[in-house]
Protein backbone atom coordinates (compact mmCIF):
# COMPACT_ATOMS: atom_id res chain seq x y z
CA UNK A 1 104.60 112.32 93.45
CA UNK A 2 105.53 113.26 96.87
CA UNK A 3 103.46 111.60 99.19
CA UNK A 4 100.80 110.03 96.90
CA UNK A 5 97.74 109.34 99.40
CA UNK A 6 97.91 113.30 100.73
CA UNK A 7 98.65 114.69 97.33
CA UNK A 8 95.31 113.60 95.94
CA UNK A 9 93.40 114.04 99.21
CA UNK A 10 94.20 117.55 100.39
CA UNK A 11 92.66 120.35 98.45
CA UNK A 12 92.31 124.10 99.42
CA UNK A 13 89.54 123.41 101.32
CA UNK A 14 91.27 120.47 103.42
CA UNK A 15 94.16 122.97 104.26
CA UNK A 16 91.74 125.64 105.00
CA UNK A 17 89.95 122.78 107.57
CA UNK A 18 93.65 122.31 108.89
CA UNK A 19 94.72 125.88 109.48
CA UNK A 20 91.54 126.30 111.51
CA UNK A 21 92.33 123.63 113.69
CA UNK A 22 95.46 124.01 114.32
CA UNK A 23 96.99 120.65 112.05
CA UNK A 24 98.40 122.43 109.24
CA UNK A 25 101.78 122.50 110.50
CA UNK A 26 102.31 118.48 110.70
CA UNK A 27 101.20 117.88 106.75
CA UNK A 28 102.49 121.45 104.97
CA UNK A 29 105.84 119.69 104.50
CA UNK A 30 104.69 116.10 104.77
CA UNK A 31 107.23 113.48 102.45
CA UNK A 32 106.46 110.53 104.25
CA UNK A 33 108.65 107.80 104.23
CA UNK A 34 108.17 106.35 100.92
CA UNK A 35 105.57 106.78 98.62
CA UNK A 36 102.69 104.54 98.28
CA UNK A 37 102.35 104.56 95.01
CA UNK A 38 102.25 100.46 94.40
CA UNK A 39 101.48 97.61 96.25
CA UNK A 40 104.49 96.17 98.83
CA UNK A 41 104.43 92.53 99.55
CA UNK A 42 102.43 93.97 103.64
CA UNK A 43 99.29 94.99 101.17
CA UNK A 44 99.33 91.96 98.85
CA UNK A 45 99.16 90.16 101.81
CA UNK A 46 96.86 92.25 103.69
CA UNK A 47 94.30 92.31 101.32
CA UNK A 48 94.45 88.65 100.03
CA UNK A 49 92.79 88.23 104.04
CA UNK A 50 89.87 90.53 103.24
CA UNK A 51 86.11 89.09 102.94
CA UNK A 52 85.05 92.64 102.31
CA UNK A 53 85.62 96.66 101.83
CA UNK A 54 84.15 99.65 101.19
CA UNK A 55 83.87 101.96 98.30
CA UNK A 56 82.86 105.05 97.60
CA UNK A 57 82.25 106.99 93.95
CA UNK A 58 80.46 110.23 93.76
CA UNK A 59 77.41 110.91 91.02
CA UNK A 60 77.34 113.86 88.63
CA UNK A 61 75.24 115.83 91.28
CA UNK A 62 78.32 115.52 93.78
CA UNK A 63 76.73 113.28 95.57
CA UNK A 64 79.18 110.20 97.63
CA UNK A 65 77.48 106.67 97.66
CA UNK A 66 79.34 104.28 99.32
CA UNK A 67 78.82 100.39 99.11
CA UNK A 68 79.70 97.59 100.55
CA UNK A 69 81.22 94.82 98.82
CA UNK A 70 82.01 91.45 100.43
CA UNK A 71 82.59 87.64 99.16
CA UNK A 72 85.16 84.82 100.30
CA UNK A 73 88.77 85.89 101.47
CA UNK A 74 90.70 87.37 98.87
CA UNK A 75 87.94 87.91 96.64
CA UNK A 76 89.77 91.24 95.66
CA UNK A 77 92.42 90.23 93.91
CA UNK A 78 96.11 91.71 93.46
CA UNK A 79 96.69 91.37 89.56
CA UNK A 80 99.72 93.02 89.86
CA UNK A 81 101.84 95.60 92.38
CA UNK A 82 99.43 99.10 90.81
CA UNK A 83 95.96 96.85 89.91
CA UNK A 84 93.15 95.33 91.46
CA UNK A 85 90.35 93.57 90.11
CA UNK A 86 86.64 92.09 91.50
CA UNK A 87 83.92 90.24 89.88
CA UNK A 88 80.50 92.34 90.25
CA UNK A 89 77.51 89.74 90.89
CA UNK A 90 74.20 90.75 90.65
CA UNK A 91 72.10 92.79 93.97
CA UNK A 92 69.06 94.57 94.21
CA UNK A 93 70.00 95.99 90.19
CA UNK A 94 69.80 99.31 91.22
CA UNK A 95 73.25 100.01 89.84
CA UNK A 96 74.56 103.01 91.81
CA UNK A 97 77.97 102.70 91.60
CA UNK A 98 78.17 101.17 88.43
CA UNK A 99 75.86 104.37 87.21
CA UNK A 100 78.69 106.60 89.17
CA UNK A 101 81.77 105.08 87.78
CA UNK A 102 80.65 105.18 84.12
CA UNK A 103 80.62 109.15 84.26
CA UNK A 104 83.52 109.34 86.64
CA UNK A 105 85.80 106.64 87.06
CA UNK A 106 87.31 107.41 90.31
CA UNK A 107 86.49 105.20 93.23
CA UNK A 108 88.30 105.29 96.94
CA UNK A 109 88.35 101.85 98.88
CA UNK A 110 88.69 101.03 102.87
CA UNK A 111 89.85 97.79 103.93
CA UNK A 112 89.62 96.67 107.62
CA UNK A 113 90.86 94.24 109.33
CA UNK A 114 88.96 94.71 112.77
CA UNK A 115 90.50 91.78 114.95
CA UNK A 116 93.88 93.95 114.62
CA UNK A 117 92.95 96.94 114.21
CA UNK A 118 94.21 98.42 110.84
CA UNK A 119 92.62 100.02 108.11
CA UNK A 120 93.88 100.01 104.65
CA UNK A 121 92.63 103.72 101.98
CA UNK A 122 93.25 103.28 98.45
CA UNK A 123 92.40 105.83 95.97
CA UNK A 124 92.13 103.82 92.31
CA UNK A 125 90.48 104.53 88.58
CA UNK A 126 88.19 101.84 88.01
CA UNK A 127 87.63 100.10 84.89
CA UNK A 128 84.18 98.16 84.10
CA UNK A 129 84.31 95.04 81.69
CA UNK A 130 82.27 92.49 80.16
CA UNK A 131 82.87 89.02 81.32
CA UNK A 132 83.85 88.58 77.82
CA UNK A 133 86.37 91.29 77.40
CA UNK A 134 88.81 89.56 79.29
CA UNK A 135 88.80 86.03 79.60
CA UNK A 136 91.99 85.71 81.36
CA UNK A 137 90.96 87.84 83.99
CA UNK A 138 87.44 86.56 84.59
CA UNK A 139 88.65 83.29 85.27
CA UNK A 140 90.99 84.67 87.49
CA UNK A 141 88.46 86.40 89.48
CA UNK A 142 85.60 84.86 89.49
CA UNK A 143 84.90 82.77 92.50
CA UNK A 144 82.87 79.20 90.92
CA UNK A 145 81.60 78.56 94.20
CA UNK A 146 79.66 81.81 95.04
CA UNK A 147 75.96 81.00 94.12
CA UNK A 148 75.07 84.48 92.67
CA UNK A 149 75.62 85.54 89.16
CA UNK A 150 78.36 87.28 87.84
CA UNK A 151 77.39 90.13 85.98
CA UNK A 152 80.77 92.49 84.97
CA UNK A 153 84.18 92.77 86.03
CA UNK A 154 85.94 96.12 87.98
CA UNK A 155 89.78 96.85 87.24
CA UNK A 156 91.19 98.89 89.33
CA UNK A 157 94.51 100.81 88.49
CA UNK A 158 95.83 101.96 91.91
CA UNK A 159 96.47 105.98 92.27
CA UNK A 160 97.37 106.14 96.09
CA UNK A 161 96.96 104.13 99.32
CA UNK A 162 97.52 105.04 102.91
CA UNK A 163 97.28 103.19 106.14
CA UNK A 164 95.00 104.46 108.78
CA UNK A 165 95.80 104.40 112.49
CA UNK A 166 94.26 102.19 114.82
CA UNK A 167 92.49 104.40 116.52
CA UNK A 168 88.69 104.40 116.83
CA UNK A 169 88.76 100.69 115.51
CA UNK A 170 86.79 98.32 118.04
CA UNK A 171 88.12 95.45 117.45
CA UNK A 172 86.14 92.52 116.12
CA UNK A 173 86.06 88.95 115.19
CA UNK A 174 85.09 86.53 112.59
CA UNK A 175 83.19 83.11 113.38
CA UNK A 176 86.35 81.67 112.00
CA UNK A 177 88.80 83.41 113.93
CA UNK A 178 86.64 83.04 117.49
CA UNK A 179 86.59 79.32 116.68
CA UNK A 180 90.03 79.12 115.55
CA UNK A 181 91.16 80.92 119.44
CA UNK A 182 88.80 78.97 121.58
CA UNK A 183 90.12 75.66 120.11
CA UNK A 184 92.88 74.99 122.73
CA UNK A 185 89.82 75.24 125.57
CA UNK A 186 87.67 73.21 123.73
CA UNK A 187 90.68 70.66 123.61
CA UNK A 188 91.78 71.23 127.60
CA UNK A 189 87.52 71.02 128.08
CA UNK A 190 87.56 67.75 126.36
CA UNK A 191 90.76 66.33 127.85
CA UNK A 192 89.36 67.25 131.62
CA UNK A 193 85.77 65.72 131.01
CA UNK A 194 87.99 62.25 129.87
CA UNK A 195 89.76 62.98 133.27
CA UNK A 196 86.84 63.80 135.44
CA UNK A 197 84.80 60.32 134.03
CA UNK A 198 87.73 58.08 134.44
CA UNK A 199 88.28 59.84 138.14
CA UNK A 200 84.09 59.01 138.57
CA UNK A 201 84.73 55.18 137.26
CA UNK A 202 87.13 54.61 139.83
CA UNK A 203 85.06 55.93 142.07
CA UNK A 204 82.53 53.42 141.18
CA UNK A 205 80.15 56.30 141.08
């Protein structure tokens, strides 16, 4: 594996779209500087932040569907440094990408993390399970306070990742994080009201 993330995602056609616009140069000879291939300690990390991704499979007509998927932080978990693994709760049942990945197993994720601007691709072969198939890893997944019911597990054994630039991402912010920045004004708002009423009492106002 040279590159890992490229060598899966350029085909004929994609160096065909290169050469035409002018790009083929940069990736013909593309190593880059390691290969991403597993999961450093900057992903583990990364993605134990994440409340949600995307992730797209394709149907047997060649068709993409892609879905979001979203829970508490870290609901995807890291099993190990080349696996992945979510709990599936039930939807609207129409089973799209459950239908997809039982005739074709490959799935490709996107991670964001919008307040700074990076993007995380992962291509991965997914594995669906019974809650009963592994008990080990259904405990480990499943999240006991999410009211909604847990209906299969998704293993995913990693096959490339990338990291996107931050380009194009508009950066955007959680109800957590917003509340977590404006805390020092609400604290300097609070400490100047005390101020400004002691300043009035004196006053006799």
């Amino acid at each position: 594996m040279v590159y890992g993330f490229l060598d899966i995602a350029i085909t004929p056609s994609v160096r065909a779209a290169q050469a035409e616009m002018g790009s083929d140069h940069l990736w013909q000879d593309f190593r880059g500087h390691r290969t991403f291939d597993r999961f450093t300690p900057n992903e583990v990390a990364f993605i134990a932040q994440r409340d949600s991704f995307y992730m797209a499979t394709v149907s047997e007509t060649g068709w993409p569907y892609v879905q979001h998927r979203g829970g508490a932080a870290g609901f995807l978990k890291v099993i190990d440094e080349k696996t992945l693994a979510f709990a599936d709760y039930r939807g609207n049942r129409q089973y799209i990408s459950l239908g997809n990945l039982k005739a074709d197993d490959r799935a490709a994720l996107i991670l964001v993390d919008y307040a700074r601007r990076a993007r995380l691709k992962i291509y991965a072969r997914t594995e669906v399970l019974g809650l009963a198939d592994d008990l080990a890893l259904t405990e480990e997944v499943l999240d006991p306070a999410y009211r909604a019911k847990p209906e299969r597990l998704f293993r995913l054994h990693l096959e490339a990742f990338d990291w996107n630039c931050a380009q194009h991402i508009t950066p955007r912010f959680t109800e957590a994080e917003i509340t977590t920045a404006i805390e020092p004004l609400r604290e300097r708002l609070m400490m100047l009201e005390t101020e400004n009423a002691e300043l009035k009492a004196r006053l006799g106002e």
